[in-house]
PDB file of N, CA and C in Angstrom:
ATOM      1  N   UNK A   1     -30.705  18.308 -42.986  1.00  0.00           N
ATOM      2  CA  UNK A   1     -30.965  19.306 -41.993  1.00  0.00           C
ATOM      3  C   UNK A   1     -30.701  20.676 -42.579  1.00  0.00           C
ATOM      4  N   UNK A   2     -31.582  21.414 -41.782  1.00  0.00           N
ATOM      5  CA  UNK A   2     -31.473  23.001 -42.959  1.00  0.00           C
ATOM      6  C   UNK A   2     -30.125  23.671 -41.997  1.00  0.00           C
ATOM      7  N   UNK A   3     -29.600  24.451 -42.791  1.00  0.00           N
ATOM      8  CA  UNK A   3     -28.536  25.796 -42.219  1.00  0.00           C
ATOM      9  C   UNK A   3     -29.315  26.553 -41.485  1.00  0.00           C
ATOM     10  N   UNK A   4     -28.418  26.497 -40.053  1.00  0.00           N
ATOM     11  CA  UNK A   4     -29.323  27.736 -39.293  1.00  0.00           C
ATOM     12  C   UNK A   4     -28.656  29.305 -39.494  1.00  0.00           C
ATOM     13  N   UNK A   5     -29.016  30.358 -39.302  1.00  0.00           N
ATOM     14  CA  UNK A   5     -28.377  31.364 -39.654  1.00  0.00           C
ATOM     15  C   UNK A   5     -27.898  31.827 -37.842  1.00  0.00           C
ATOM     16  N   UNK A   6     -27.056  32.020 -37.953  1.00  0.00           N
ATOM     17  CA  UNK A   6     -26.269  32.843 -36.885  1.00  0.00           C
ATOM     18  C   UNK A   6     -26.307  34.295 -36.515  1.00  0.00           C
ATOM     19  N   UNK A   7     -26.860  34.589 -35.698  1.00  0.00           N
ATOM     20  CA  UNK A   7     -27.102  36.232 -35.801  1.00  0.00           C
ATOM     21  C   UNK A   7     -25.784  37.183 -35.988  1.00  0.00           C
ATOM     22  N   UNK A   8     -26.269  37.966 -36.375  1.00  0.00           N
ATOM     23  CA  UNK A   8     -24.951  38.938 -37.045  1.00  0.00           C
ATOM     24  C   UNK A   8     -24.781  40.507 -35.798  1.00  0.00           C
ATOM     25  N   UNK A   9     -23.868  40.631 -36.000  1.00  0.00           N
ATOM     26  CA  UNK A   9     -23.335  42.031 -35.295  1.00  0.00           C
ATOM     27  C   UNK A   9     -22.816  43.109 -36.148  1.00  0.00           C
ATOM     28  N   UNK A  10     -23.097  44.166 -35.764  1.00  0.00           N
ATOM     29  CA  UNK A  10     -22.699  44.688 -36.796  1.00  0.00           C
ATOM     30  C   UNK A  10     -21.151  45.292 -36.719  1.00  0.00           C
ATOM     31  N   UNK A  11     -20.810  45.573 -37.466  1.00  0.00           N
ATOM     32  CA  UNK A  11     -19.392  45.932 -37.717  1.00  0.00           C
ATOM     33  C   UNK A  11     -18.171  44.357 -37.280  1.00  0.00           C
ATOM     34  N   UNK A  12     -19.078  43.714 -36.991  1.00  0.00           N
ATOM     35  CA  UNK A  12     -18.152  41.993 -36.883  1.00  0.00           C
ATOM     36  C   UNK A  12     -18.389  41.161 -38.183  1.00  0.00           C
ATOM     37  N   UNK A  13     -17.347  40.652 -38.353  1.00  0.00           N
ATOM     38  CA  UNK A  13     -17.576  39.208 -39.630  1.00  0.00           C
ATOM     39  C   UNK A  13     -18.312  38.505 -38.583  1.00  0.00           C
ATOM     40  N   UNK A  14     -18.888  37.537 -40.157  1.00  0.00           N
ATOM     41  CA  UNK A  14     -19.586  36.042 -39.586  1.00  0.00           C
ATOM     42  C   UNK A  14     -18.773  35.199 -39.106  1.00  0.00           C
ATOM     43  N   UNK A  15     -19.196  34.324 -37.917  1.00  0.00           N
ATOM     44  CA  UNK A  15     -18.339  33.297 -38.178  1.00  0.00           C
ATOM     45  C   UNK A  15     -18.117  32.290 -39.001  1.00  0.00           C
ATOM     46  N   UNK A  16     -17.015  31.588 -39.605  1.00  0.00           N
ATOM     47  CA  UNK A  16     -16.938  30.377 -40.736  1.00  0.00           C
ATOM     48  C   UNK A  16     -17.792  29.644 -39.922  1.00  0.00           C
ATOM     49  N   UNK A  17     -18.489  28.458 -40.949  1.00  0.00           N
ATOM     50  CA  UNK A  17     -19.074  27.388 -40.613  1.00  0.00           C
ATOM     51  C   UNK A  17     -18.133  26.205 -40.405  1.00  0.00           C
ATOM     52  N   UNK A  18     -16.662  26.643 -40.728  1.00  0.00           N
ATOM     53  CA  UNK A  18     -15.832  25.556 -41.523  1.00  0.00           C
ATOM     54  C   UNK A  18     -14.500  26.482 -40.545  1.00  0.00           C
ATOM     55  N   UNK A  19     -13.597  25.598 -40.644  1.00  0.00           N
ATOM     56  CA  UNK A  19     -12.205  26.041 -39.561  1.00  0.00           C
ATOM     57  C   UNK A  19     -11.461  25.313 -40.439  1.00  0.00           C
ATOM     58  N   UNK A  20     -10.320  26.494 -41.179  1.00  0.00           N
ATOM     59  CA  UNK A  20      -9.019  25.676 -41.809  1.00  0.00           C
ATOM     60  C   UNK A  20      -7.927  25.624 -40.696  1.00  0.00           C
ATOM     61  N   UNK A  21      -6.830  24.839 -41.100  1.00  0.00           N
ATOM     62  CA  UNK A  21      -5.995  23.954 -40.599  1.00  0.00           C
ATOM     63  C   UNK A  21      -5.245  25.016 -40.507  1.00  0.00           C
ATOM     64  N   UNK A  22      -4.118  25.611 -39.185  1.00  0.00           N
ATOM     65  CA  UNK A  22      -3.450  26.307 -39.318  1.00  0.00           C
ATOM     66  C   UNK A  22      -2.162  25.468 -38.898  1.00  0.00           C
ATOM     67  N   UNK A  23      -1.003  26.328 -39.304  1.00  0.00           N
ATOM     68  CA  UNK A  23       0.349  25.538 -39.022  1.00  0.00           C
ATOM     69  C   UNK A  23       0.523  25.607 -37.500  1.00  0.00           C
ATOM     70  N   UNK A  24       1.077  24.828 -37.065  1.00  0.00           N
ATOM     71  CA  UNK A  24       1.678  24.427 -35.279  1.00  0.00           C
ATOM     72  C   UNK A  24       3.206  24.636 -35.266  1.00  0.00           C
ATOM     73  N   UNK A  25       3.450  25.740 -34.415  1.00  0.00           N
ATOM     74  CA  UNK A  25       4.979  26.228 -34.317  1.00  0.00           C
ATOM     75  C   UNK A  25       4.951  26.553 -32.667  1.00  0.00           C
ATOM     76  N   UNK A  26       6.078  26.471 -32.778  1.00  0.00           N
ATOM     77  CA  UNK A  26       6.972  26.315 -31.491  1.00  0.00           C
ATOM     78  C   UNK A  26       7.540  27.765 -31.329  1.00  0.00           C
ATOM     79  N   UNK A  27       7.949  28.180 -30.110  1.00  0.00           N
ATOM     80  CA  UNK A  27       8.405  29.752 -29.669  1.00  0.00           C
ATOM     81  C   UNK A  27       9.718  30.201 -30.724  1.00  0.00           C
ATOM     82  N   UNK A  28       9.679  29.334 -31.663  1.00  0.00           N
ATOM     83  CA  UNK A  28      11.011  30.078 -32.110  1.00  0.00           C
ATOM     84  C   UNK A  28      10.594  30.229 -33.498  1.00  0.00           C
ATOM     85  N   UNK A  29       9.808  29.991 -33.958  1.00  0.00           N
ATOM     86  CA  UNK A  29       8.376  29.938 -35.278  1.00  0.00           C
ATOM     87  C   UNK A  29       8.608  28.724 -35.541  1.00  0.00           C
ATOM     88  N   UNK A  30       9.789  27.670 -35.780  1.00  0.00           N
ATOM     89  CA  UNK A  30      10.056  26.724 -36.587  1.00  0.00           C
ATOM     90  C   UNK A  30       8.594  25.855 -36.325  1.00  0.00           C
ATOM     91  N   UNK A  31       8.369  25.317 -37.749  1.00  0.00           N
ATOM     92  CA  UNK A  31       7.079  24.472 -37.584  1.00  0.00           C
ATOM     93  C   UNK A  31       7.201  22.987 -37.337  1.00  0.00           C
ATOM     94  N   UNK A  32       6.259  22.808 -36.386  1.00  0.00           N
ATOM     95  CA  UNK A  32       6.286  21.524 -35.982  1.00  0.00           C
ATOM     96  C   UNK A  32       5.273  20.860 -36.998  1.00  0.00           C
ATOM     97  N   UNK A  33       5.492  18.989 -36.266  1.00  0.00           N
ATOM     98  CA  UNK A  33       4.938  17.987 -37.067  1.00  0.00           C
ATOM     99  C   UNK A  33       4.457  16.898 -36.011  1.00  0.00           C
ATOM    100  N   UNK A  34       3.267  16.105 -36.301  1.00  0.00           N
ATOM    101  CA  UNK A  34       3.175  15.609 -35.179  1.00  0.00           C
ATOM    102  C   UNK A  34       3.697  13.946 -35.703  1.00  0.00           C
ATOM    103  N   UNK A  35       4.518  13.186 -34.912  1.00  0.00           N
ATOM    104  CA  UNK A  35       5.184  12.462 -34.125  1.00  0.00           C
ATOM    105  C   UNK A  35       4.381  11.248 -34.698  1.00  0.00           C
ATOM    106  N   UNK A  36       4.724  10.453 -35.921  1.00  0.00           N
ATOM    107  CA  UNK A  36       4.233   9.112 -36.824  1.00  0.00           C
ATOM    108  C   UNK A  36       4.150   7.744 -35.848  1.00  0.00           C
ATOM    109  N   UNK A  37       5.351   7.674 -35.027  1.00  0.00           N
ATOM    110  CA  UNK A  37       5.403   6.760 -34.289  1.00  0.00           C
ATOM    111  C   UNK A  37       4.232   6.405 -33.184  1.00  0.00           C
ATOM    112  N   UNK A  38       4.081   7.883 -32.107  1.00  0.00           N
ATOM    113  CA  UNK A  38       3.016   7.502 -31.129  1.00  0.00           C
ATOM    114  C   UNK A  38       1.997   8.132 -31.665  1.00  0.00           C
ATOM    115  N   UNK A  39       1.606   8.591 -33.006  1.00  0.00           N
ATOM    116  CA  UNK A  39       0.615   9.306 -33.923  1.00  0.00           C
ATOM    117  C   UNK A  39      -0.053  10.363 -32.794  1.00  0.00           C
ATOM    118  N   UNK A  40       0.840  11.039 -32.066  1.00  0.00           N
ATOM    119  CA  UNK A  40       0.298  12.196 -31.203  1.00  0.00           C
ATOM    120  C   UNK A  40       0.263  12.175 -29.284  1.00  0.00           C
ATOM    121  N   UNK A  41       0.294  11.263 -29.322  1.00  0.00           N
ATOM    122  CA  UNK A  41       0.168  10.446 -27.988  1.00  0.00           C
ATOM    123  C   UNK A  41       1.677  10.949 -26.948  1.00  0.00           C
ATOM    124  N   UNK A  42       2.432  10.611 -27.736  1.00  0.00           N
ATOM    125  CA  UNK A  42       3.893  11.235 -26.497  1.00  0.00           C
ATOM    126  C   UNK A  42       3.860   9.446 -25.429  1.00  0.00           C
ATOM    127  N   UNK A  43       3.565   8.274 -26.315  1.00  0.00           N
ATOM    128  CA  UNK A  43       3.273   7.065 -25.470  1.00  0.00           C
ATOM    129  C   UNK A  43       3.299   5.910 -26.137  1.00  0.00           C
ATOM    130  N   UNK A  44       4.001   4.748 -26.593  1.00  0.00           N
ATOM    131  CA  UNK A  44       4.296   3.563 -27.040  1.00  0.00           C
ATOM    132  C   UNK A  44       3.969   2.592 -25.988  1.00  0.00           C
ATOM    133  N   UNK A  45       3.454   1.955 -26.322  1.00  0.00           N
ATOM    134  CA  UNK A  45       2.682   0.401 -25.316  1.00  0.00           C
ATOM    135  C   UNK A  45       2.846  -0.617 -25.741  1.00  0.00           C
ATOM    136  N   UNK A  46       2.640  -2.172 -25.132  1.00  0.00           N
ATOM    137  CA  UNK A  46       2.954  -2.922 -25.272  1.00  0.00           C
ATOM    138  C   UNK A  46       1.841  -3.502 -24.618  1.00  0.00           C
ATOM    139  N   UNK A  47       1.611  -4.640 -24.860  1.00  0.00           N
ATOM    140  CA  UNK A  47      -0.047  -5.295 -24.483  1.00  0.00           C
ATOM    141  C   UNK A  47       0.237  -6.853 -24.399  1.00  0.00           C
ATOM    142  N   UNK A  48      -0.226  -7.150 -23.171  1.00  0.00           N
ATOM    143  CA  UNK A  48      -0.111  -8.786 -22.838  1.00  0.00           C
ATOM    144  C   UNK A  48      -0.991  -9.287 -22.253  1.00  0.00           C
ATOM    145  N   UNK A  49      -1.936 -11.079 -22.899  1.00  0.00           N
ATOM    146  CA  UNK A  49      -3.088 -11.329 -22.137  1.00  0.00           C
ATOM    147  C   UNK A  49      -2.795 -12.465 -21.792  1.00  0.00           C
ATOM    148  N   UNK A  50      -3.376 -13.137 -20.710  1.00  0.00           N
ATOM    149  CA  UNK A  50      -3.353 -14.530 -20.416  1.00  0.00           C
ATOM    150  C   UNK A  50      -4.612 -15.191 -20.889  1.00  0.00           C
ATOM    151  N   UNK A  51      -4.864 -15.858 -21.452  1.00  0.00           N
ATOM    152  CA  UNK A  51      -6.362 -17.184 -21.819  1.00  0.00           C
ATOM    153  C   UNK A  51      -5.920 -18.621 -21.774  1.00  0.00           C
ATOM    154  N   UNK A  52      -6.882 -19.309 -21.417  1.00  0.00           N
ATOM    155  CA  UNK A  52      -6.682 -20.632 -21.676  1.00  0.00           C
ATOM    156  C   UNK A  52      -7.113 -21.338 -22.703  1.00  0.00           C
ATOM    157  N   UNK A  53      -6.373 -22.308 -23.109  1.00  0.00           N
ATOM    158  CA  UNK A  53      -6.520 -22.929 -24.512  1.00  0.00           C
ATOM    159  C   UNK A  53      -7.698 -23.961 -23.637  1.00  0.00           C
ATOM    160  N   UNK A  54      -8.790 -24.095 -24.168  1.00  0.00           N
ATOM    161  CA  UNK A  54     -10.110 -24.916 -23.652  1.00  0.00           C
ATOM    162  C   UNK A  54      -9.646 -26.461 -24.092  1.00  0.00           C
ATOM    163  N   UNK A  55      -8.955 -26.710 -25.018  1.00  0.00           N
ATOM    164  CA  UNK A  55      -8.849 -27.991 -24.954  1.00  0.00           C
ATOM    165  C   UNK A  55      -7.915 -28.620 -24.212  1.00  0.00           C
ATOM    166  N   UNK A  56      -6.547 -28.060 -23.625  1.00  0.00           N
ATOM    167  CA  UNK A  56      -5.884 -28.526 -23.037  1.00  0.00           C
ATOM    168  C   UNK A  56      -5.678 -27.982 -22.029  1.00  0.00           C
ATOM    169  N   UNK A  57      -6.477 -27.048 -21.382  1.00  0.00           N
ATOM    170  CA  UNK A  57      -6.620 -26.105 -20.306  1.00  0.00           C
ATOM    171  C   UNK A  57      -5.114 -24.877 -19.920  1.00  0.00           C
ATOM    172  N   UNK A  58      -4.117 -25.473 -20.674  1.00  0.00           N
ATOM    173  CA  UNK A  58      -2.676 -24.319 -20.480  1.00  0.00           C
ATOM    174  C   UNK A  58      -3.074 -23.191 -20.533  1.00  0.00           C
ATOM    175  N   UNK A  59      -2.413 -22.549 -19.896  1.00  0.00           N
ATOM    176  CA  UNK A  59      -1.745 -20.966 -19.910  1.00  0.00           C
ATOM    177  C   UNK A  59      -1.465 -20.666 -21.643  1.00  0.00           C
ATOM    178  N   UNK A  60      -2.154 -19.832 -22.279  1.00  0.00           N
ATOM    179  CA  UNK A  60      -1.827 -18.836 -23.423  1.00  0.00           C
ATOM    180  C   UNK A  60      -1.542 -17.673 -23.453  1.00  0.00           C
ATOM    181  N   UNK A  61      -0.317 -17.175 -23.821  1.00  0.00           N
ATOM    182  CA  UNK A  61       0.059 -15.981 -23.354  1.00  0.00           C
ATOM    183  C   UNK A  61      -0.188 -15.003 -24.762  1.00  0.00           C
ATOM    184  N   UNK A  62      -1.308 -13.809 -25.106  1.00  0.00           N
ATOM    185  CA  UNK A  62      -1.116 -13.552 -26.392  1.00  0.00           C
ATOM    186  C   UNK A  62       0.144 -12.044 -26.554  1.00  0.00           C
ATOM    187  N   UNK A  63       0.667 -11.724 -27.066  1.00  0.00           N
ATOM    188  CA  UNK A  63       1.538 -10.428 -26.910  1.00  0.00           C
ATOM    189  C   UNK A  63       1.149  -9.938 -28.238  1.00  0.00           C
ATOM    190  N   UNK A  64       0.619  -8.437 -27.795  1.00  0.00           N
ATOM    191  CA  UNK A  64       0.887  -7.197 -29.102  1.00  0.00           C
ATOM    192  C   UNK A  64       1.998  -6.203 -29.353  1.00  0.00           C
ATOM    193  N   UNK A  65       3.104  -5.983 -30.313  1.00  0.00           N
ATOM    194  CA  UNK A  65       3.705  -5.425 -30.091  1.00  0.00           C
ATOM    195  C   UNK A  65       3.381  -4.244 -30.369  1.00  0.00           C
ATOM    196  N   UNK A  66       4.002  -3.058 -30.192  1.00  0.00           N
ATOM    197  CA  UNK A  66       4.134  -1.741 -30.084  1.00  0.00           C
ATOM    198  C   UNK A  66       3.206  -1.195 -30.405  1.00  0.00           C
ATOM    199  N   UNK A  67       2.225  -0.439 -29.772  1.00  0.00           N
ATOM    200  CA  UNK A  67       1.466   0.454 -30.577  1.00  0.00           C
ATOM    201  C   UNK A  67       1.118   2.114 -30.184  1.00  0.00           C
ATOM    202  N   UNK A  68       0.243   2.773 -30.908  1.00  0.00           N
ATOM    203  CA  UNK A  68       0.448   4.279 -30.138  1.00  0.00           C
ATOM    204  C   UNK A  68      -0.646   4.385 -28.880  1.00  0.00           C
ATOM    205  N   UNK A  69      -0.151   5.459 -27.990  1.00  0.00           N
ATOM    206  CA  UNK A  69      -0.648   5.133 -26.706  1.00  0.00           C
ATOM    207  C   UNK A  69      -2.095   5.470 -26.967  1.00  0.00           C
ATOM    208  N   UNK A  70      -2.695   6.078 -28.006  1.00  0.00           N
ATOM    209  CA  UNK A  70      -4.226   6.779 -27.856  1.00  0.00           C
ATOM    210  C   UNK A  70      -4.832   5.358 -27.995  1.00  0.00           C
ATOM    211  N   UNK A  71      -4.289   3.930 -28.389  1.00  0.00           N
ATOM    212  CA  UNK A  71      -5.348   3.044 -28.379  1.00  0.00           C
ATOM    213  C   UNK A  71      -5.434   2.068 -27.405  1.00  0.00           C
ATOM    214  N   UNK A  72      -4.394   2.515 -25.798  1.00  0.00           N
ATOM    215  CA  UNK A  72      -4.666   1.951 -24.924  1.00  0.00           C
ATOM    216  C   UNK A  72      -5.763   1.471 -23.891  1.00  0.00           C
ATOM    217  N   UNK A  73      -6.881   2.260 -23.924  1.00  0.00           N
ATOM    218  CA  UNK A  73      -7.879   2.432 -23.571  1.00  0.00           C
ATOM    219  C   UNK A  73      -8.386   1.112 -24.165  1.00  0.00           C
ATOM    220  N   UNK A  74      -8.925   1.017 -25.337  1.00  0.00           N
ATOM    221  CA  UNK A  74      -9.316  -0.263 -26.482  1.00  0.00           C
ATOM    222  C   UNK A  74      -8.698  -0.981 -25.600  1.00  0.00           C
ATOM    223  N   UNK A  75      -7.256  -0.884 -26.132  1.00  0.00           N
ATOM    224  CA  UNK A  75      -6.826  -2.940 -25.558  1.00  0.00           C
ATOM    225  C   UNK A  75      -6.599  -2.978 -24.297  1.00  0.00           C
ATOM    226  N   UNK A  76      -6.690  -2.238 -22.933  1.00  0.00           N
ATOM    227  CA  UNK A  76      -7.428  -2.698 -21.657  1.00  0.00           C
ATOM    228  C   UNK A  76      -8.804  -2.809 -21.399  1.00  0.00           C
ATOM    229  N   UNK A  77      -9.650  -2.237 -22.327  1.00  0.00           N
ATOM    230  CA  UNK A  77     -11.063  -3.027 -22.392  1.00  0.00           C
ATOM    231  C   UNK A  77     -11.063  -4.428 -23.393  1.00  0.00           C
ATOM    232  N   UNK A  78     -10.411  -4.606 -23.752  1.00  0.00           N
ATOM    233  CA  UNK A  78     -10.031  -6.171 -24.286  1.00  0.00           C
ATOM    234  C   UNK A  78      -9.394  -6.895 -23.818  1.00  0.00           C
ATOM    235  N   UNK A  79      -9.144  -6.829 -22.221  1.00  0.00           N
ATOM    236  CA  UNK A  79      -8.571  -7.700 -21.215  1.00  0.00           C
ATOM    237  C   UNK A  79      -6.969  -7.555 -21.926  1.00  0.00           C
ATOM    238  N   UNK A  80      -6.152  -6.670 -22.221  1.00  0.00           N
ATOM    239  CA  UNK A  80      -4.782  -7.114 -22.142  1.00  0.00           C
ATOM    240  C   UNK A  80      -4.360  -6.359 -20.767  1.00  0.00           C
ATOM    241  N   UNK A  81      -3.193  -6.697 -20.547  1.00  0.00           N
ATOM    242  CA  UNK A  81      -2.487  -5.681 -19.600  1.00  0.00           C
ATOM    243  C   UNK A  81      -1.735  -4.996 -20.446  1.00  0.00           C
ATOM    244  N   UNK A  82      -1.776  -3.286 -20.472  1.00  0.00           N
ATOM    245  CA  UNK A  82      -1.000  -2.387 -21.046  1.00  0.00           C
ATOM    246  C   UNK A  82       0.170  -2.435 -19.902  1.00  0.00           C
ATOM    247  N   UNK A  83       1.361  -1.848 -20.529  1.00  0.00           N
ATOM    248  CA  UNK A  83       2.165  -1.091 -20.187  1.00  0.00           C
ATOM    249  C   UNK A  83       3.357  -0.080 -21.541  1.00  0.00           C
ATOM    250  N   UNK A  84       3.149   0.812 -20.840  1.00  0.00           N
ATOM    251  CA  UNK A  84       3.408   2.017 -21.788  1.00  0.00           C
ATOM    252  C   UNK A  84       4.952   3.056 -21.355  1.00  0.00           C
ATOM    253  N   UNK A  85       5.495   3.553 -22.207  1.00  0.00           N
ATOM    254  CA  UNK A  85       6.702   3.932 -22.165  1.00  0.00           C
ATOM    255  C   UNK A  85       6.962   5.237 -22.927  1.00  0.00           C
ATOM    256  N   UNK A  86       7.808   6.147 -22.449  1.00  0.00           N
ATOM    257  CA  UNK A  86       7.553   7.229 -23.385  1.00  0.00           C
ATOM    258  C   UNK A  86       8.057   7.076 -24.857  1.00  0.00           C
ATOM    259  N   UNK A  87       7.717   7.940 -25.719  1.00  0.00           N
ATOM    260  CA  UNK A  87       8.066   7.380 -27.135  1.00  0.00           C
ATOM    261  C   UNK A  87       9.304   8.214 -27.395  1.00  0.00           C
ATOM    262  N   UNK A  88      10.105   7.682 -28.124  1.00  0.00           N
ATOM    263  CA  UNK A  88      11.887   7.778 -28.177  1.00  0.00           C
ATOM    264  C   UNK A  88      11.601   8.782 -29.427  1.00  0.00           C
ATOM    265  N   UNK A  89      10.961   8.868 -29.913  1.00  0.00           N
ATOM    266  CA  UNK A  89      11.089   9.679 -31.336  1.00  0.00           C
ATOM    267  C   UNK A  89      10.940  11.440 -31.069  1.00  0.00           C
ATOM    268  N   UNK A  90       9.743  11.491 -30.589  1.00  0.00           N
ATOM    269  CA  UNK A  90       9.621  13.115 -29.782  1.00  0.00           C
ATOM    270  C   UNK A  90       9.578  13.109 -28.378  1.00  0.00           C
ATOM    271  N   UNK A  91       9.929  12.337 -27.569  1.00  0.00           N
ATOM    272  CA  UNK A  91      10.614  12.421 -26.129  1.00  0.00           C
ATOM    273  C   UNK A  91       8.963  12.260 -25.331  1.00  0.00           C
ATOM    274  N   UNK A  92       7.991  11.925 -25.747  1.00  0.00           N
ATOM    275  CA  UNK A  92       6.708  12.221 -25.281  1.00  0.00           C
ATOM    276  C   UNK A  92       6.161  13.405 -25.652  1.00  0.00           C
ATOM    277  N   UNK A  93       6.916  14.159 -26.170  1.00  0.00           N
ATOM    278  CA  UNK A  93       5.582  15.752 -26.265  1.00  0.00           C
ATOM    279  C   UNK A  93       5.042  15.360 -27.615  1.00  0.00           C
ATOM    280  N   UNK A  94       4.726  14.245 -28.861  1.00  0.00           N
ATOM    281  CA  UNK A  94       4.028  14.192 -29.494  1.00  0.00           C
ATOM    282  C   UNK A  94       3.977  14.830 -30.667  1.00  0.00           C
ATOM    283  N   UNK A  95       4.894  15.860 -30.786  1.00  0.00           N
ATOM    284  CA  UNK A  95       5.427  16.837 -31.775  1.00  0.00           C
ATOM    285  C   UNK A  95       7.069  16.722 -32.071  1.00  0.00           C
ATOM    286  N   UNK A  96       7.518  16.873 -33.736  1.00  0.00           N
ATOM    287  CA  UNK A  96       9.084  16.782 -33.553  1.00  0.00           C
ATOM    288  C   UNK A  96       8.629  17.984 -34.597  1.00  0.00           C
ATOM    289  N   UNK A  97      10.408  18.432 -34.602  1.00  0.00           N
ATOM    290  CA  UNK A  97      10.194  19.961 -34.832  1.00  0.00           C
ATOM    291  C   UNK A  97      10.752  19.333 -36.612  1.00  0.00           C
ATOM    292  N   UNK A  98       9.785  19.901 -37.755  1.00  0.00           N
ATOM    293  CA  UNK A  98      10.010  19.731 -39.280  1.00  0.00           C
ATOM    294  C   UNK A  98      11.471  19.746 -39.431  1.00  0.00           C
ATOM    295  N   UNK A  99      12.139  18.868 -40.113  1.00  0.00           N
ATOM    296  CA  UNK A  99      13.651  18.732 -40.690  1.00  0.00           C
ATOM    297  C   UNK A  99      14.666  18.107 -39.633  1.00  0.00           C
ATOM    298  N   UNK A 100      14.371  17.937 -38.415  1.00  0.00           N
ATOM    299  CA  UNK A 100      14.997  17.266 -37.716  1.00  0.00           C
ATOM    300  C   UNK A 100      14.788  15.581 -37.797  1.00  0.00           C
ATOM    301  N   UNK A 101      15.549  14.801 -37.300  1.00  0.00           N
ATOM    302  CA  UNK A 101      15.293  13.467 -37.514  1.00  0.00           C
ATOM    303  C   UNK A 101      13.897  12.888 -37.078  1.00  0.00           C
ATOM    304  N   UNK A 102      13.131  12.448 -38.152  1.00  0.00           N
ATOM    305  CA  UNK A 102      11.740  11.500 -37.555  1.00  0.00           C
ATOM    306  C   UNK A 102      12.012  10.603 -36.393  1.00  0.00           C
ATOM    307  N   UNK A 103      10.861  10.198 -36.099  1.00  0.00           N
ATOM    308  CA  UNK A 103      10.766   8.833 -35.398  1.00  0.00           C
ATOM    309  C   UNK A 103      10.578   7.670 -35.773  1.00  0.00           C
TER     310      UNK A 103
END
């Protein structure tokens, strides 16, 4: 696909085509980091399904343990039952502040 050109103004820059990464800080500048455990989410889940084993007709119970909350969506469209909890590492806000203890 060709580059379209963007009309220009004068006495304004262009805009980038491209957006670098800027640092994420908190009111006091210290820079934040986002949160490994719920990988952003501020949400830890837990996932449980019932099926039946076809040959002997029982109750199968499958359990997933822990995962981050952004992929809850997925495994309640895959018939589990979520339930979700806030994540202990950054309290739910998804961010811990650099040099303080991880999660």
């Amino acid at each position: 696909m060709a580059r379209v050109r963007q009309p220009e103004m004068t006495g304004c820059k262009p805009l980038p085509l491209k957006y670098k990464e800027t640092p994420v800080v908190n009111a006091a500048g210290t820079p934040l980091g986002m949160c490994e455990k719920c990988q952003g989410s501020g949400e830890i889940c837990t996932a449980e399904r019932k099926t039946f084993d076809k040959r002997t007709g029982a109750a199968v119970f499958e359990c997933l343990p822990e995962f981050p909350g952004s992929l809850r969506r997925q495994r309640e469209r895959g018939g589990y039952t979520v339930v979700g909890t806030c994540c202990t590492g950054c309290k739910g806000a998804g961010l811990y502040t650099k040099g303080s203890v991880k999660s």
